[in-house]
Protein backbone atom coordinates (compact mmCIF):
# COMPACT_ATOMS: atom_id res chain seq x y z
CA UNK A 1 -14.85 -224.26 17.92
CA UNK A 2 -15.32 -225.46 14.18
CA UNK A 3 -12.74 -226.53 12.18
CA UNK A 4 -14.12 -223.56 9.48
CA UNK A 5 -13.46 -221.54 12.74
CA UNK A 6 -10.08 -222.27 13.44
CA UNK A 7 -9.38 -222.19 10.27
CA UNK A 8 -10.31 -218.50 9.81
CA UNK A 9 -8.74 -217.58 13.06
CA UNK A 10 -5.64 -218.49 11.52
CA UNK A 11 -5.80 -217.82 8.22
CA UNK A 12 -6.29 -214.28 9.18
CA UNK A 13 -3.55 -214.44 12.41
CA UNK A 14 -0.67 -215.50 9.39
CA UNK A 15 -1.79 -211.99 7.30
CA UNK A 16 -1.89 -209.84 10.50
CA UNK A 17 1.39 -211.16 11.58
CA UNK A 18 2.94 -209.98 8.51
CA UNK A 19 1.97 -206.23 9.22
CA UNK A 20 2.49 -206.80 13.21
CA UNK A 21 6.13 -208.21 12.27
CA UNK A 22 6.89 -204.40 9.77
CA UNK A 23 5.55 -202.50 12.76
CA UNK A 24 7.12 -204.42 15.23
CA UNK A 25 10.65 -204.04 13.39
CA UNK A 26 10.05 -200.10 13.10
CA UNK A 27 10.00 -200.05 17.35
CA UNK A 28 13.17 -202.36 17.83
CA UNK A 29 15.17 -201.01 14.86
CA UNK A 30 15.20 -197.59 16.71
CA UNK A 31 15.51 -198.96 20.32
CA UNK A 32 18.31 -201.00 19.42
CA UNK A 33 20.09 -197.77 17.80
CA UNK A 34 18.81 -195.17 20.05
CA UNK A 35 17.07 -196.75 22.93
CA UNK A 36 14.66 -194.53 22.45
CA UNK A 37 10.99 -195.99 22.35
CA UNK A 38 9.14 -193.77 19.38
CA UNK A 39 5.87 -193.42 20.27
CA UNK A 40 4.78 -192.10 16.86
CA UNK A 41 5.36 -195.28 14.83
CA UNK A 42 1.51 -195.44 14.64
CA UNK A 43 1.03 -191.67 13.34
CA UNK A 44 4.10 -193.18 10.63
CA UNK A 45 2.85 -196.22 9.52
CA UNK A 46 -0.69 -193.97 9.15
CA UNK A 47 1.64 -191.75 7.11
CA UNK A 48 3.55 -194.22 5.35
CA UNK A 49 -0.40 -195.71 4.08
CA UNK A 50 -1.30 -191.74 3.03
CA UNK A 51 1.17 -191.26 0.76
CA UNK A 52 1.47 -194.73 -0.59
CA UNK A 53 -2.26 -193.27 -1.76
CA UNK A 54 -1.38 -190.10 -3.09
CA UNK A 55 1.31 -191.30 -5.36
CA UNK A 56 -0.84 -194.01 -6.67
CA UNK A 57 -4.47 -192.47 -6.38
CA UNK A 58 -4.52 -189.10 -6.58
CA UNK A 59 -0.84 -188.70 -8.50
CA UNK A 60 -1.89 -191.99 -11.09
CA UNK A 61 0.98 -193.18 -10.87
CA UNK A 62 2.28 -197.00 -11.35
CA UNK A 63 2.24 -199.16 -8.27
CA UNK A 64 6.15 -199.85 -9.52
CA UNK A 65 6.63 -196.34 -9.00
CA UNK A 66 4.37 -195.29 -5.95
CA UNK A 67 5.72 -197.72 -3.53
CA UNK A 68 9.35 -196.77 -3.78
CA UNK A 69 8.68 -193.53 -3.96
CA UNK A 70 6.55 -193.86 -0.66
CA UNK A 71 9.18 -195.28 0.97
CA UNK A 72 11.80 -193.10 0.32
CA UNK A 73 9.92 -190.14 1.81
CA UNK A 74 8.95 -192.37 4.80
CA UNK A 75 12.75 -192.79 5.02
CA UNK A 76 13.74 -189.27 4.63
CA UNK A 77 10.85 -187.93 7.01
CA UNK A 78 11.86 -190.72 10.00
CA UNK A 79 15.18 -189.78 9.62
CA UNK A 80 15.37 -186.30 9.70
CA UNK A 81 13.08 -186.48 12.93
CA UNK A 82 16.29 -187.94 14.01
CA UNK A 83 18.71 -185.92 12.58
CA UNK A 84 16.76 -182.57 13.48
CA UNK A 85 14.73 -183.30 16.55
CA UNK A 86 15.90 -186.33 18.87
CA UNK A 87 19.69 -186.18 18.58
CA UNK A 88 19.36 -182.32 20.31
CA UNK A 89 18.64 -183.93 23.05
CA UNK A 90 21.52 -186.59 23.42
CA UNK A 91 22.79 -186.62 27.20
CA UNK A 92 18.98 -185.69 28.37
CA UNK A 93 16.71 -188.38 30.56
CA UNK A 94 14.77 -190.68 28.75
CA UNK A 95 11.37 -189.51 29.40
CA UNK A 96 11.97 -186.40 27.80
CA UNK A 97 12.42 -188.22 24.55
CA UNK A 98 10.13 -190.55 25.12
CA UNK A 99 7.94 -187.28 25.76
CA UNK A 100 9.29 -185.48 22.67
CA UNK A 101 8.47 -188.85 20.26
CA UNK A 102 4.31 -188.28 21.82
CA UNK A 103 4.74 -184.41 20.29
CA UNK A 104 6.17 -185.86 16.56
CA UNK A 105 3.35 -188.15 17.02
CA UNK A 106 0.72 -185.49 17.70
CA UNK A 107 2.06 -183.36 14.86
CA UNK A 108 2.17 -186.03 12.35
CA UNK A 109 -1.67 -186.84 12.54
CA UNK A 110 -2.30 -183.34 12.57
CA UNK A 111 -0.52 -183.13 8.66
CA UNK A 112 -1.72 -186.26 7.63
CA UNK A 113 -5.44 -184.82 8.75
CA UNK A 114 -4.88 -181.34 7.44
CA UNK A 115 -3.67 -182.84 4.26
CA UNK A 116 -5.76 -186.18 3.72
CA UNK A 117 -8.48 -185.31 5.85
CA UNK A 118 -10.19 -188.10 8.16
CA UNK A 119 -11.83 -190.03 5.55
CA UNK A 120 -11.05 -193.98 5.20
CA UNK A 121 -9.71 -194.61 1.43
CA UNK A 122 -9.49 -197.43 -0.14
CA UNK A 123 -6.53 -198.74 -2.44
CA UNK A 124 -7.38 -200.47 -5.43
CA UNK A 125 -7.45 -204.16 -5.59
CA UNK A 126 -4.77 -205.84 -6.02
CA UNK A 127 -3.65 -209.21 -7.61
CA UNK A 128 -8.00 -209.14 -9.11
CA UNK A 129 -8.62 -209.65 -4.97
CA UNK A 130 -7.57 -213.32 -5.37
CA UNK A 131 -7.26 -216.02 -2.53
CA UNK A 132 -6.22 -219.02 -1.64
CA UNK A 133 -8.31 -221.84 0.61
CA UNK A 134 -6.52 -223.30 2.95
CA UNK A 135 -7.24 -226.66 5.22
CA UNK A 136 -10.26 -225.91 7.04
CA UNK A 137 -12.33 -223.96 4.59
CA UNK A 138 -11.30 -221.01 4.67
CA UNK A 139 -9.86 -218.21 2.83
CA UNK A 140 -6.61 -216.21 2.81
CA UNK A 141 -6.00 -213.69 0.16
CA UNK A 142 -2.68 -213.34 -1.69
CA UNK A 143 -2.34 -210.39 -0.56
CA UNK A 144 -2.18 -211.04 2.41
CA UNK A 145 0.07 -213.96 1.94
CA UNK A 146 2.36 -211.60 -0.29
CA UNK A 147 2.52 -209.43 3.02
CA UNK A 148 3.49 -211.87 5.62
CA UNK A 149 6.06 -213.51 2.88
CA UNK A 150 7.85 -210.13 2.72
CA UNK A 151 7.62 -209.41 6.55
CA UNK A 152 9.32 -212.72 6.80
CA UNK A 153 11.88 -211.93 4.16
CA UNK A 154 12.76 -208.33 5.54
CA UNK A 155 13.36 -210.04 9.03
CA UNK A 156 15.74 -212.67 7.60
CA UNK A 157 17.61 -209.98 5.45
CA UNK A 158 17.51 -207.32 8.58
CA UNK A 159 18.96 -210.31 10.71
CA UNK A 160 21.82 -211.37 8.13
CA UNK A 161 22.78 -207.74 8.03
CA UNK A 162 23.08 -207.04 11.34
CA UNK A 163 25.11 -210.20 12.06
CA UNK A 164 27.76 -210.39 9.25
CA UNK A 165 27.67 -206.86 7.82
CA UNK A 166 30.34 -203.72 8.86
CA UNK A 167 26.84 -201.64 9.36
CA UNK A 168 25.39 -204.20 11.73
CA UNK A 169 28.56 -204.62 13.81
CA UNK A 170 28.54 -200.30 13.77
CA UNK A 171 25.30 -200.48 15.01
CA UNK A 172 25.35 -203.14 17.75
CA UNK A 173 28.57 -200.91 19.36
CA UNK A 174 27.06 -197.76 18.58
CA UNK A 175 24.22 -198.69 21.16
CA UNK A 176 25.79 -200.55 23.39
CA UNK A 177 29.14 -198.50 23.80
CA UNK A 178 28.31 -195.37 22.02
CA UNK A 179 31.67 -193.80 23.68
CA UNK A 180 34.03 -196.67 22.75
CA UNK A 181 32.27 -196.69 19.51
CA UNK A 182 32.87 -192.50 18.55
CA UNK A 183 36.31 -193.18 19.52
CA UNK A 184 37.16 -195.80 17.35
CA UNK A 185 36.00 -194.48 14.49
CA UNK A 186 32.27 -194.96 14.42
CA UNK A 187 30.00 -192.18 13.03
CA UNK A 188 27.39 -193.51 15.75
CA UNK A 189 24.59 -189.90 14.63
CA UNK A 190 24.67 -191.19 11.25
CA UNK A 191 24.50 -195.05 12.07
CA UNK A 192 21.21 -193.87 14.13
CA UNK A 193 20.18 -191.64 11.43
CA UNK A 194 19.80 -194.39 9.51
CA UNK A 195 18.31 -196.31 12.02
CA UNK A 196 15.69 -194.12 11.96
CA UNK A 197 15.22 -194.34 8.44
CA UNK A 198 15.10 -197.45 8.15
CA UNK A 199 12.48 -198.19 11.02
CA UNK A 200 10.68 -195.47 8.71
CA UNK A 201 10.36 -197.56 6.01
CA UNK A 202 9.55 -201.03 7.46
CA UNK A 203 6.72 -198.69 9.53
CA UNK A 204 5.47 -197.50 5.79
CA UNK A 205 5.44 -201.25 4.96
CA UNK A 206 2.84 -201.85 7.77
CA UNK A 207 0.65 -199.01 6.91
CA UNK A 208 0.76 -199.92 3.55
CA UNK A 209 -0.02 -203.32 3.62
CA UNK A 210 -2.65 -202.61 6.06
CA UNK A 211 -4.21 -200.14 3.82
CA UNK A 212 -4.71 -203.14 1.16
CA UNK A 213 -6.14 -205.71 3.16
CA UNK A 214 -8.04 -202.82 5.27
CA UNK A 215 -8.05 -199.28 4.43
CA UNK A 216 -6.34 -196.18 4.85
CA UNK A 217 -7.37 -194.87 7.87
CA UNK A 218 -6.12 -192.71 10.82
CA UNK A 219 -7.09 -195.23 13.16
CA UNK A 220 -4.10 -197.09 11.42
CA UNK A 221 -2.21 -195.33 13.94
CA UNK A 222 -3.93 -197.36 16.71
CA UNK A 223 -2.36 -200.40 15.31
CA UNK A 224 0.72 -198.78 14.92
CA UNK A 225 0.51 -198.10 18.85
CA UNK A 226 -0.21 -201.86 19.37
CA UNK A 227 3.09 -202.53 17.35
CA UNK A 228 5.03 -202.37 20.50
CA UNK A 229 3.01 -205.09 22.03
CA UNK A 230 4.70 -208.24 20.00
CA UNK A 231 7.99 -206.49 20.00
CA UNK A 232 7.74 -206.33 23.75
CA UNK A 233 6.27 -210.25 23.63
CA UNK A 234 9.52 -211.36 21.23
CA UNK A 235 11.66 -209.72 23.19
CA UNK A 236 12.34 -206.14 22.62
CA UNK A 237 15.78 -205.33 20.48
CA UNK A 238 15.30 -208.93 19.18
CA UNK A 239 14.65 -209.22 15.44
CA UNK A 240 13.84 -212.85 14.90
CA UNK A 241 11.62 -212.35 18.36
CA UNK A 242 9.21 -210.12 15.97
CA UNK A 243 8.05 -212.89 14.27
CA UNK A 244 6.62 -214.78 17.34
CA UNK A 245 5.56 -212.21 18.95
CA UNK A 246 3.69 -211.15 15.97
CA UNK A 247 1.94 -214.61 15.53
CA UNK A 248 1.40 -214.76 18.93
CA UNK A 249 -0.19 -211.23 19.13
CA UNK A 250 -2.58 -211.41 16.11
CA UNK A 251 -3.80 -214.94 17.27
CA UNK A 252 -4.69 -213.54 20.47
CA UNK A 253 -6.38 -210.51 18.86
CA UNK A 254 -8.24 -212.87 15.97
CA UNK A 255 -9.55 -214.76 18.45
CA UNK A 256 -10.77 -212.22 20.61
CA UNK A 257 -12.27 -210.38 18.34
CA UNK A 258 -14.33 -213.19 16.73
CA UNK A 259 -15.73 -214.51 20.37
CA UNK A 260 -15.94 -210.74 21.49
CA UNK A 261 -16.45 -208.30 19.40
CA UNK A 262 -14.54 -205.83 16.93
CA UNK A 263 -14.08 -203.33 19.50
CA UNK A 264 -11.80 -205.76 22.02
CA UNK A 265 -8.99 -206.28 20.59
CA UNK A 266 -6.72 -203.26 21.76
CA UNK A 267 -7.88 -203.75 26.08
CA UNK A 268 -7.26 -207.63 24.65
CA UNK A 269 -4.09 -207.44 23.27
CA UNK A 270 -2.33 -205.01 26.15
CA UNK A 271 -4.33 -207.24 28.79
CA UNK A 272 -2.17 -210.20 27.67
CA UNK A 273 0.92 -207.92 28.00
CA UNK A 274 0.32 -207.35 31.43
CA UNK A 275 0.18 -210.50 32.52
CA UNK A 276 3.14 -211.98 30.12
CA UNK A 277 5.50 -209.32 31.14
CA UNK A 278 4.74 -210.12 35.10
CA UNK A 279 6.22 -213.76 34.44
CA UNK A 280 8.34 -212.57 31.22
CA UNK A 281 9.66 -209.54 31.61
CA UNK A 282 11.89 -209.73 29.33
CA UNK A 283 10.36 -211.63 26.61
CA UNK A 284 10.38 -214.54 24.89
CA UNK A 285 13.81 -213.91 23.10
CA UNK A 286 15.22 -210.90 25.17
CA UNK A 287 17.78 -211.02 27.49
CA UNK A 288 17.73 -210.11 31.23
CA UNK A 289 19.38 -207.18 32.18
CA UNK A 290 20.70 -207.48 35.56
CA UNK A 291 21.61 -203.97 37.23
CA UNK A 292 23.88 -204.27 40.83
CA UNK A 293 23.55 -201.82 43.16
């Protein structure tokens, strides 16, 4: 391997990881609320990248204005699937959520495709498409760099929260002791409400910054679905564990998909979960959960 090689490897590892890390936090955010495992956060962070394009492209409006806006209805569309859908079915196994998320997941492609079509679109360039050389040769945009800088930022803001905040203390005893928790005063639906929300708009995030270093694709959801994989890797319901995992994922894919092939990458990526979860089950970060019978 050439240093140019390496170099590009990595360079484009650090702007994956940023997207990885938004999609990775949209999986734990509502598995350490809910323990639910949402297996549409693909068909959302395809979603989240679709409107992100209508309010800029087709509506002309300001980027200042678009990608709130975007968010917000990312927000208000994970959360009432929530609100309106999942919590019916509190007290029920898991599968049949876990089944239920595969339906919101099938239904969401189908409006993004009825409404978008299946077209890729592109977003327009940002910051003139600059980039920055790094040691080795080669290039990493600022985009890209702007991406992984505010995946990093969310997770230390997410982590602060959670640790030292009234919300964060809700929501660790809403999960954990979601009994103890209603009785002492905790509105636990509305702490995983906004959960839900939440995970909504750091999903958004992904799809969005993968539509500007990509494009706007369905096969966004795809990545979305490989999300889980670095959350699982970090150590699932750990938030600082996204950001290794993430690394450690989009290294794996980078180089993979250099020595073989575009098309590797996804039997890649979940053949390296196999095999870390038989000697890691838990993760790298997560802790064992020891059941006595």
């Amino acid at each position: 391997m050439t240093m140019l090689t390496f170099s590009s490897i990595l360079a484009n590892s650090l702007v994956l990881t940023g997207t990885y890390i938004l999609l990775s936090l949209g999986w734990v955010m509502i598995y350490r609320a809910t323990e639910v495992l949402n297996f549409a956060t693909g068909q959302l962070m395809a979603l989240g990248g679709y409107i992100f394009y209508g309010f800029l492209v087709a509506g002309h409006l300001p980027l200042v204005v678009s990608l709130p806006l975007s968010l917000v209805v990312a927000c208000v569309y994970s959360a009432t699937i929530y609100s309106r859908v999942i919590k019916r079915l509190n007290g029920q196994p898991v599968y049949v959520v876990v089944i239920l998320t595969f339906g919101i997941a099938i239904v969401t492609e189908g409006v993004v495709a009825m409404i978008a079509g299946s077209q890729n679109l592109s977003l327009p360039a940002l910051f003139n498409n600059a980039s920055v050389t790094v040691p080795g040769g080669a290039h990493i945009s600022v985009v890209g760099i702007v991406t992984t800088l505010l995946a990093l930022t969310v997770v230390g803001t997410l982590m602060l929260v959670l640790r030292f905040t009234s919300f964060g203390i809700q929501m660790r005893a809403a999960a954990e002791l979601p009994a103890l928790a209603t009785s002492s005063g905790i509105n636990v639906n509305l702490i995983a409400t906004l959960s839900w929300g939440l995970a909504g708009v750091f999903t958004a995030l992904g799809g969005i910054s993968y539509g500007y270093t990509n494009v706007v694709s369905p096969n966004t959801a795809q990545l979305g679905l490989q999300g889980i994989v670095p959350a699982l890797v970090g150590g699932f319901g750990s938030i600082g564990g996204t950001v290794v995992g993430s690394f450690l994922v989009a290294l794996i894919e980078n180089t993979g998909v250099h020595y073989l092939g575009g098309n590797s990458d996804p039997a890649l990526i979940f053949t390296f979960l196999t095999f870390f979860i038989l000697f890691r089950p838990s993760g790298i970060y997560g802790e064992k959960e020891v059941r006595r019978v």
